[in-house]
Protein backbone atom coordinates (compact mmCIF):
# COMPACT_ATOMS: atom_id res chain seq x y z
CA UNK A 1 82.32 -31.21 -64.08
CA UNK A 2 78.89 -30.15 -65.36
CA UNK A 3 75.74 -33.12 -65.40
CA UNK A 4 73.14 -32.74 -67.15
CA UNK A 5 70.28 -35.23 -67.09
CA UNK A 6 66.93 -35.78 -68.68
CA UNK A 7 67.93 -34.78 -72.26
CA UNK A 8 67.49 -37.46 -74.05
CA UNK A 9 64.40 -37.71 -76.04
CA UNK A 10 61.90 -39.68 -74.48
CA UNK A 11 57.73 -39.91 -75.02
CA UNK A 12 56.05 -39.28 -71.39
CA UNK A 13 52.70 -40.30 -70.12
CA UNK A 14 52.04 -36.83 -67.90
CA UNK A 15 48.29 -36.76 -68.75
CA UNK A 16 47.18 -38.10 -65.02
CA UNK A 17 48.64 -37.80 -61.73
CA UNK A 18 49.63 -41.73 -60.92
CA UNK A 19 51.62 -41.81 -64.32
CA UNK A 20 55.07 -40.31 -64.12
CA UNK A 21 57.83 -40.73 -66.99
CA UNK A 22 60.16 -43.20 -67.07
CA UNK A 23 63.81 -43.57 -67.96
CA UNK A 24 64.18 -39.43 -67.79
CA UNK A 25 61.74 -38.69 -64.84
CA UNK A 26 64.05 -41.29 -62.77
CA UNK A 27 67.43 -39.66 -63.25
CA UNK A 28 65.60 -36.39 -62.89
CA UNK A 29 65.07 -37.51 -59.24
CA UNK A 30 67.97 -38.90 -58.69
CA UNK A 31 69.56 -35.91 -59.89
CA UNK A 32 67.77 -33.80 -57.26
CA UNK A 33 68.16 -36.18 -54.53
CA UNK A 34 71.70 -36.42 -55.54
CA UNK A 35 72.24 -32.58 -55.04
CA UNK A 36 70.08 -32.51 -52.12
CA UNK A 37 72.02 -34.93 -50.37
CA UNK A 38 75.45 -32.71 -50.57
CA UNK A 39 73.58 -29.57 -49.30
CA UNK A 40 73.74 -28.95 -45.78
CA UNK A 41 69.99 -28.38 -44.58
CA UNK A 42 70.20 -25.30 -41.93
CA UNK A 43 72.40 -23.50 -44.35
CA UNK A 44 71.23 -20.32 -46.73
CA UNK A 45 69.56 -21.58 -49.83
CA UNK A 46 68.89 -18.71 -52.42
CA UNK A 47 66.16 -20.09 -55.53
CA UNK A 48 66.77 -17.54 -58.20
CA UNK A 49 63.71 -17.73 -60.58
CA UNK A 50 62.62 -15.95 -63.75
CA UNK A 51 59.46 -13.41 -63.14
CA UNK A 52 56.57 -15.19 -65.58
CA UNK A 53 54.13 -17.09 -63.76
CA UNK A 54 56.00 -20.29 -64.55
CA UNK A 55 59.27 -19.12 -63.08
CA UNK A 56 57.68 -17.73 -60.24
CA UNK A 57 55.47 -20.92 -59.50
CA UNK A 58 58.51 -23.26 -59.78
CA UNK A 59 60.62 -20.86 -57.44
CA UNK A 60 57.57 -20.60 -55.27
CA UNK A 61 56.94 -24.57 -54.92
CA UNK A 62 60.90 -25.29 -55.11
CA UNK A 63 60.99 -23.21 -51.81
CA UNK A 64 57.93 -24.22 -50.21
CA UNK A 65 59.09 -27.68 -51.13
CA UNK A 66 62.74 -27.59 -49.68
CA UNK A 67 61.34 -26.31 -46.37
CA UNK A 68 58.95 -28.91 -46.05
CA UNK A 69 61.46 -31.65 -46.75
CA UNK A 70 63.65 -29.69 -43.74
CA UNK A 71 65.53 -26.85 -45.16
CA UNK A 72 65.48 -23.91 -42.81
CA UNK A 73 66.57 -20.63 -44.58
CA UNK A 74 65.43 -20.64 -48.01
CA UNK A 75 65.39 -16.89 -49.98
CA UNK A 76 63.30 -16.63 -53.03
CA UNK A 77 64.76 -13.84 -55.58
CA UNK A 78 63.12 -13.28 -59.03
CA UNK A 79 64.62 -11.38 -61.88
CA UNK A 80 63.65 -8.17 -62.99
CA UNK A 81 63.94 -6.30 -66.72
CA UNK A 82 66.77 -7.34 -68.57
CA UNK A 83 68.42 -9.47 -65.97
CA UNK A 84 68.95 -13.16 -66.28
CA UNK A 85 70.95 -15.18 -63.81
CA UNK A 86 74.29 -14.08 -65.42
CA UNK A 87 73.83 -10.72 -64.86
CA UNK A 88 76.12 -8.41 -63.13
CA UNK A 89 73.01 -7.07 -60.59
CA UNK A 90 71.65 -10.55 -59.98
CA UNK A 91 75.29 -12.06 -59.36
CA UNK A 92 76.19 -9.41 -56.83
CA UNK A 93 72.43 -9.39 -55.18
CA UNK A 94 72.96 -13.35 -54.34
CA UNK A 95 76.78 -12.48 -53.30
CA UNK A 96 75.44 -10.66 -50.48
CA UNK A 97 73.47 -13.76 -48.83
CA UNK A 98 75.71 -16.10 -49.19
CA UNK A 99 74.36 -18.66 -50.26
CA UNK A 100 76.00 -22.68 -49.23
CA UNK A 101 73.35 -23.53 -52.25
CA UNK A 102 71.82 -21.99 -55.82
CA UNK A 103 69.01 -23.20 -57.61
CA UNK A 104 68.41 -21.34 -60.77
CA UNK A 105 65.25 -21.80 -61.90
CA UNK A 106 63.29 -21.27 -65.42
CA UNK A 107 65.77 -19.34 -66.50
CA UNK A 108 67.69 -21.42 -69.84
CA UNK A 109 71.04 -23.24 -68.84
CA UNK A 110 74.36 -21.54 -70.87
CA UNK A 111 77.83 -22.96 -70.17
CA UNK A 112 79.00 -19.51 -68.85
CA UNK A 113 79.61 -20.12 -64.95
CA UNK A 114 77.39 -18.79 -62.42
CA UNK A 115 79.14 -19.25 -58.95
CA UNK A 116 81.74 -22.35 -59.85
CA UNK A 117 82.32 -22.67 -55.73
CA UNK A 118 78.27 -22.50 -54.85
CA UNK A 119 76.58 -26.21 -55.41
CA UNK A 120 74.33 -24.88 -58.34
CA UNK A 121 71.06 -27.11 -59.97
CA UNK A 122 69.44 -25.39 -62.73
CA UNK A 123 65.66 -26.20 -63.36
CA UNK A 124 64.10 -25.53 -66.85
CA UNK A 125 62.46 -26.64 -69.90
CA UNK A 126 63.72 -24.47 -72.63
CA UNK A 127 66.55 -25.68 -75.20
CA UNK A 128 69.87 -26.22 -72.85
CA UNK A 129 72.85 -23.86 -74.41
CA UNK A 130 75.41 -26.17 -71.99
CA UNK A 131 75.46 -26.12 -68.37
CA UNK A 132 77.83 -23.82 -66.13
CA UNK A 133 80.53 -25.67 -64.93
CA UNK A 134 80.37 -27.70 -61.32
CA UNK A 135 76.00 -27.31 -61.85
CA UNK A 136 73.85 -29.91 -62.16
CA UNK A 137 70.85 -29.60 -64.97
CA UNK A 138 67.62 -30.77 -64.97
CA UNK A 139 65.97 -30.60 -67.87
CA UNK A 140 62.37 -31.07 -69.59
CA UNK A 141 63.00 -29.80 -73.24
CA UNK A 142 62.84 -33.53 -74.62
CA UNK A 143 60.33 -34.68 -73.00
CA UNK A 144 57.03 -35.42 -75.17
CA UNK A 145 54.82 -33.56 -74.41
CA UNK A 146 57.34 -30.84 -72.82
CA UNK A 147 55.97 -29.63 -69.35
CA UNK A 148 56.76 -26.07 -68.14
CA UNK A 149 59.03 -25.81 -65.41
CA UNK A 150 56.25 -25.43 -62.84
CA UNK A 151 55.03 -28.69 -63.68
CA UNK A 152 58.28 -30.35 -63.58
CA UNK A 153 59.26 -28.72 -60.10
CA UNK A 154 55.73 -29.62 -58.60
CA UNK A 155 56.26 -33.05 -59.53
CA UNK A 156 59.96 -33.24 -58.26
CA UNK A 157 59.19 -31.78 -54.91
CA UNK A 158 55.93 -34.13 -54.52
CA UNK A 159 58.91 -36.69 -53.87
CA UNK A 160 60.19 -35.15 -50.73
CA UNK A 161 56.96 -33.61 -49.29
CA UNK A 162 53.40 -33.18 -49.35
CA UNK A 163 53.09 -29.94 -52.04
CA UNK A 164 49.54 -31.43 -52.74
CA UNK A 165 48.10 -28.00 -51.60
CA UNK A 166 50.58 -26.02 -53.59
CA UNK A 167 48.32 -28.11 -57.00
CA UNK A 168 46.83 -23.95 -57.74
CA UNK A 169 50.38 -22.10 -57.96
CA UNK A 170 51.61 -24.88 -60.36
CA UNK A 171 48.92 -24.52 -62.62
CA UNK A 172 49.21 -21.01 -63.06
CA UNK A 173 52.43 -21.70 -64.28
CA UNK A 174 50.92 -24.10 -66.83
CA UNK A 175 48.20 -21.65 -67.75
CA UNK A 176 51.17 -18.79 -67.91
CA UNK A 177 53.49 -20.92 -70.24
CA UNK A 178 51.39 -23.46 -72.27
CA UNK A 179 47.31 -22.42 -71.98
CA UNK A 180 44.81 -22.95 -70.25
CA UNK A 181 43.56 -26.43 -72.03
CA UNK A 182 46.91 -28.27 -71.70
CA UNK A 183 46.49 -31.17 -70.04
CA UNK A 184 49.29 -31.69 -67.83
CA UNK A 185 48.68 -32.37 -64.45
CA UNK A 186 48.08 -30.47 -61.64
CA UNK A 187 46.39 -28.36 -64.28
CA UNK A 188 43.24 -30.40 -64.40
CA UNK A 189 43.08 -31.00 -60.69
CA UNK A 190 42.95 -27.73 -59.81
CA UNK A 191 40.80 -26.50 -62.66
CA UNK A 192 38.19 -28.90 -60.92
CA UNK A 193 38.99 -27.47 -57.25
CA UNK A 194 39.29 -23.83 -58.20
CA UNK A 195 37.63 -23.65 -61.54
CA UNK A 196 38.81 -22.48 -64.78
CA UNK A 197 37.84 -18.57 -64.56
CA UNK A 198 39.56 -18.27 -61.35
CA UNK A 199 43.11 -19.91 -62.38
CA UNK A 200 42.86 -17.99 -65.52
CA UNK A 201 42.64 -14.67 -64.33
CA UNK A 202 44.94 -15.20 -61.32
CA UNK A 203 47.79 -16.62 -63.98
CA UNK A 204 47.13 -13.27 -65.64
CA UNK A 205 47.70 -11.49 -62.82
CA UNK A 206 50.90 -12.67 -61.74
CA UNK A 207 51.54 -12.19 -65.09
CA UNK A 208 51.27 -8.22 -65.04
CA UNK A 209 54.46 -6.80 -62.48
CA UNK A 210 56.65 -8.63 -64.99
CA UNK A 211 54.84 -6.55 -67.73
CA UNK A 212 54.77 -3.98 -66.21
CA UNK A 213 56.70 -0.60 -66.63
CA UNK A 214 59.07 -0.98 -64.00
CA UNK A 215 58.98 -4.76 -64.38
CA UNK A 216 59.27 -5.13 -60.48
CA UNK A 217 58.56 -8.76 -59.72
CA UNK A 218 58.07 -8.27 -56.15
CA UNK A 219 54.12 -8.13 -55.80
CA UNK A 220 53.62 -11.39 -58.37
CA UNK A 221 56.50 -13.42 -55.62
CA UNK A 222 54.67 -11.94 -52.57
CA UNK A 223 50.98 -12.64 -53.67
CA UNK A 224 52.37 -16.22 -54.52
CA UNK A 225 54.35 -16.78 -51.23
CA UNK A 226 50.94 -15.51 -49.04
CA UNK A 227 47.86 -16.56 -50.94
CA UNK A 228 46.38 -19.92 -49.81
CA UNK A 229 44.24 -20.07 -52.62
CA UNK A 230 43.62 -18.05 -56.30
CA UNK A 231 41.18 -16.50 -55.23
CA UNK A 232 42.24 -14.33 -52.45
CA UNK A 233 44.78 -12.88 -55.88
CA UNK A 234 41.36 -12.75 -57.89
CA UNK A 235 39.59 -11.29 -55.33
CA UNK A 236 42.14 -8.79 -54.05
CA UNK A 237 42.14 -9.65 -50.57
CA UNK A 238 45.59 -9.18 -49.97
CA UNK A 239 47.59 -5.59 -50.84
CA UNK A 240 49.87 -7.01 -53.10
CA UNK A 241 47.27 -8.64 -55.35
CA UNK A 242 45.34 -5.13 -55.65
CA UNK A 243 48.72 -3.91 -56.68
CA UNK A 244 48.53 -6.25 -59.13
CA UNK A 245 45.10 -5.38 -60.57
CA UNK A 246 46.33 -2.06 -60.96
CA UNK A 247 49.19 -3.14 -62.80
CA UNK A 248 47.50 -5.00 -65.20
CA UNK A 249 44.82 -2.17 -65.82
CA UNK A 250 47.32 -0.01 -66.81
CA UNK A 251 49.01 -2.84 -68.97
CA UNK A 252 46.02 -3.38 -71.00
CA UNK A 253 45.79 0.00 -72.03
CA UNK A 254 49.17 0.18 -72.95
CA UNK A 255 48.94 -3.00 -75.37
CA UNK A 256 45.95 -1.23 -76.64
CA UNK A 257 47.72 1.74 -77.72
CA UNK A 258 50.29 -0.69 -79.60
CA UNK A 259 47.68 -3.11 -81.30
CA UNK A 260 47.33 -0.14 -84.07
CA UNK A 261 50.84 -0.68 -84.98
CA UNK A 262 50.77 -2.74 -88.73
CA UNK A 263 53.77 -4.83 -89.85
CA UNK A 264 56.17 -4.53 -92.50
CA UNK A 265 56.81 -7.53 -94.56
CA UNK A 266 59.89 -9.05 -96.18
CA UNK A 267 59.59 -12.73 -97.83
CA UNK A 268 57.47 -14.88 -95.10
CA UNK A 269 59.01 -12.82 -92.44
CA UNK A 270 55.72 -10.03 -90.45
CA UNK A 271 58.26 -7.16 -88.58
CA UNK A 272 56.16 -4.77 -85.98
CA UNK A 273 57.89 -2.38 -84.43
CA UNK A 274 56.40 -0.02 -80.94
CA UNK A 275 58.15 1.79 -78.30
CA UNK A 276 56.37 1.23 -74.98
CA UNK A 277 58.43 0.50 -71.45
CA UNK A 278 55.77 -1.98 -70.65
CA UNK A 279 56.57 -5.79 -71.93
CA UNK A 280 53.82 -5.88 -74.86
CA UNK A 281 55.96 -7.09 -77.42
CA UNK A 282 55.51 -11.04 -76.17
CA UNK A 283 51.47 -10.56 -76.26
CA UNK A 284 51.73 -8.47 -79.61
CA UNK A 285 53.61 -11.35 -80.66
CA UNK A 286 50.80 -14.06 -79.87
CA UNK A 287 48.21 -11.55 -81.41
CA UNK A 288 50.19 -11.49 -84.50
CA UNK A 289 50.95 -14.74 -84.99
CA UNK A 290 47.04 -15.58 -85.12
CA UNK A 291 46.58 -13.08 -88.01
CA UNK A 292 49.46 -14.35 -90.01
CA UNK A 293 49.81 -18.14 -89.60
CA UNK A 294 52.47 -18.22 -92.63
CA UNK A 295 54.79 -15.90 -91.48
CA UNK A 296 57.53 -15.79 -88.72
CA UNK A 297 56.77 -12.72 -86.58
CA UNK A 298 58.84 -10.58 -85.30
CA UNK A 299 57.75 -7.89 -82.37
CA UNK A 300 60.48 -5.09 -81.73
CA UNK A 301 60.02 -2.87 -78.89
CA UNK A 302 62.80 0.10 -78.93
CA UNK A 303 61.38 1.75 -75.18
CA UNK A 304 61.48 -1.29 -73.14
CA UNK A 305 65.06 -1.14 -71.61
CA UNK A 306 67.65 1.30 -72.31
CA UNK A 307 69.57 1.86 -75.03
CA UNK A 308 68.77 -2.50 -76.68
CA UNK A 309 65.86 -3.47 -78.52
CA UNK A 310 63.58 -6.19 -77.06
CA UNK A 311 61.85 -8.35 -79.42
CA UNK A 312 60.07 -11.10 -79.33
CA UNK A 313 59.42 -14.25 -82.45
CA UNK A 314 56.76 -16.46 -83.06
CA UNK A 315 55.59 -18.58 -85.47
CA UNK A 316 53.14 -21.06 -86.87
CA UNK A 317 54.98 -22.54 -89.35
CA UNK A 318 56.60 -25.87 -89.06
CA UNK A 319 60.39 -24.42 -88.58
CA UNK A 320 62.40 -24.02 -85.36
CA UNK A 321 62.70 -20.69 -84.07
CA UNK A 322 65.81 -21.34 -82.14
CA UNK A 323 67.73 -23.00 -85.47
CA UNK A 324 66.28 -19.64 -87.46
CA UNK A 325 68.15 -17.34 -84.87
CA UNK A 326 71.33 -19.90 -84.91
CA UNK A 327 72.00 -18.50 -88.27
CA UNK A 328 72.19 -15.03 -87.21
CA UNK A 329 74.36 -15.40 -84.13
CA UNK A 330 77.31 -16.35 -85.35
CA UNK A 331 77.62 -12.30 -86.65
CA UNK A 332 76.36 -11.13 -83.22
CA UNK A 333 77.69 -10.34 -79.91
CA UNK A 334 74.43 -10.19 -78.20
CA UNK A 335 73.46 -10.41 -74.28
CA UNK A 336 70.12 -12.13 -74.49
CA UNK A 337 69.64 -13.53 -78.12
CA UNK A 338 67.71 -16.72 -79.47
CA UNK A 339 67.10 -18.75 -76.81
CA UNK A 340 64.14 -20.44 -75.31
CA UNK A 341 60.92 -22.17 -76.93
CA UNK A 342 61.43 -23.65 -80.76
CA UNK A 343 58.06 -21.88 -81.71
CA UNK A 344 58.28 -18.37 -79.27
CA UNK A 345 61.80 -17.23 -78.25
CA UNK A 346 63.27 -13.74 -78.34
CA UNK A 347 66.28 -11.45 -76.99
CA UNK A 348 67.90 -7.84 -76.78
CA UNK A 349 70.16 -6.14 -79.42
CA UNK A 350 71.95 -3.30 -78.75
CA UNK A 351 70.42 -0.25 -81.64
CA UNK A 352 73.71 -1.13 -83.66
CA UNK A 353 72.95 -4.83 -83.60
CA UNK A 354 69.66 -4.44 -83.99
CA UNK A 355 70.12 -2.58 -86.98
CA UNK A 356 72.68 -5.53 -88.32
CA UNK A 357 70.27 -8.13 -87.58
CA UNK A 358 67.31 -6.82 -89.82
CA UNK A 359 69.40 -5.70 -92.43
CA UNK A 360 70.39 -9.70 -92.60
CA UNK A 361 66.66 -10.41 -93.05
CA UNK A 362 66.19 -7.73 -95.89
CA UNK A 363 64.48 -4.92 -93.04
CA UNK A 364 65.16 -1.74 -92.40
């Protein structure tokens, strides 16, 4: 049978490093010690995390973290564009090693099943859709405030080993996912070690192979698994980081090209459409949704993956995103649709859907 832990909503002091939530941060570790406890150590562990800098620092400190506390063959794997952990590539990729354990991290929770016969815990902070059957969930969405998963993995693993040192990769998931002012520890720490600049532009960084054309995730995990500090990513002192500076060069002059793009309007709902393989509808999104504080955004991009439309919504007003998209998937049949944050959440549509979805918003 599925658990699932830590939903309930509960306020949480997270401000400073000696407070930890109650009540939901203890089953949380229970939780993982629980699922720790059945795994056998020197067996293959595969952490499957999404490619933002917040999936990538969780899956980077939840493997650093396991082979401190004695796990011996641990295989980070990131998704690339268009997968999520129930793809068909992804499933058959982690087939091939094995795995006696699966953590599946920053990547939403769904009831479909994943691999029923693999122990599975799922790590995340979006809105839980169910939990695949025979996993274990832990979950952040309900906590107050709601940390990313990087913060939430940082703080788990801090209870098997030292990951004091990993303080830098977990903030640039913070940075990545909620800003650069949220005050959620280790954010504040290492904004006082590393400074401010530095974090910033090394979250943006690992930020650009996800956006990137090919949306290869491999440089952001590799720069993340060698660096000892931001800076040697700032800096570009190791190949995979200049790699990266490249990457997000040629980025920012393809979200350039896009920002001349005006919406369409229908009611309180702002509709933008590009074409562009690189991932600038979630940053033409944010941009948006500072112009037009009273309208629900919506950022289609038609050249991002084959033959769907990838959009991304955002929004300013005091509505949830996630119950908005509810109403509309009841008439879809959509891969990735609706799911994540209740102010920024997203999805594919095939052209046909697509084309079914703004027609049920009065667009064309």
């Amino acid at each position: 049978m599925a658990t699932i832990v830590t939903e309930a909503p509960e306020q949480v002091a997270i401000s400073r490093p000696t407070v930890r939530p109650r009540g939901c941060w203890d089953r949380a570790v229970r939780a993982l010690h629980a699922f720790l406890a059945e795994v056998p150590a020197r067996k293959r562990q595969v952490v499957l995390c999404h490619s933002d800098a917040d999936g990538l620092s969780a899956g980077v400190i939840l493997a650093r973290g396991l082979e401190r506390s004695g796990h011996s063959d641990i295989r980070p794997l990131a998704t690339s564009k268009g997968q999520s952990a129930w793809s068909l590539d992804i499933l058959e990729q982690i087939a091939t090693m094995r795995p006696a354990a699966l953590y599946v991290v920053d990547l939403g929770s769904r009831p479909r099943p994943i691999f029923p016969a693999v122990p599975t815990l799922l790590l995340d902070h979006h809105r839980s859709l169910g939990v695949p059957p025979s996993a274990t969930l832990i979950s952040s969405y309900r906590w107050r405030p709601n940390p990313c998963t990087a913060a939430l993995t940082w703080w788990l693993m801090a209870t098997l080993a030292d990951v004091s040192d990993l303080d830098w990769i977990a903030a640039l998931g913070i940075i990545g996912d909620m800003g650069e002012h949220a005050d959620i520890e280790p954010l504040p720490t290492a904004r006082r070690r590393y400074g401010a600049r530095i974090l910033r532009s090394a979250a943006s960084l690992v930020n650009a192979a996800r956006r990137s054309a090919s949306g290869d995730p491999g440089p952001a995990l590799e720069v993340l698994l060698q660096a000892r500090e931001p800076a040697e990513i700032v800096h570009g002192h190791l190949p995979a980081a200049r790699e990266l500076a490249e990457l997000r060069r040629a980025f920012n002059a393809a979200l350039a090209a896009t920002q001349r793009v005006g919406p369409v309007f229908r009611q309180r709902v702002a509709l933008i459409r590009v074409s562009s393989p690189y991932q600038v509808h979630p940053c033409l999104a944010q941009v948006w949704r500072g112009r037009l504080p009273d309208h629900v955004v919506i950022v289609a991009n038609d050249g991002y993956v084959p033959d769907a439309v990838a959009f991304s919504i955002t929004t300013d007003l005091d509505i949830s995103l996630l119950e908005f998209m509810a109403a509309f998937r009841s008439s879809l049949d959509p891969t990735e649709f609706g799911y994540g944050h209740d102010k920024a959440t997203g999805g594919s549509l095939s052209p046909d859907e697509w084309k079914r979805f703004l027609a049920t918003l009065g667009l064309r």
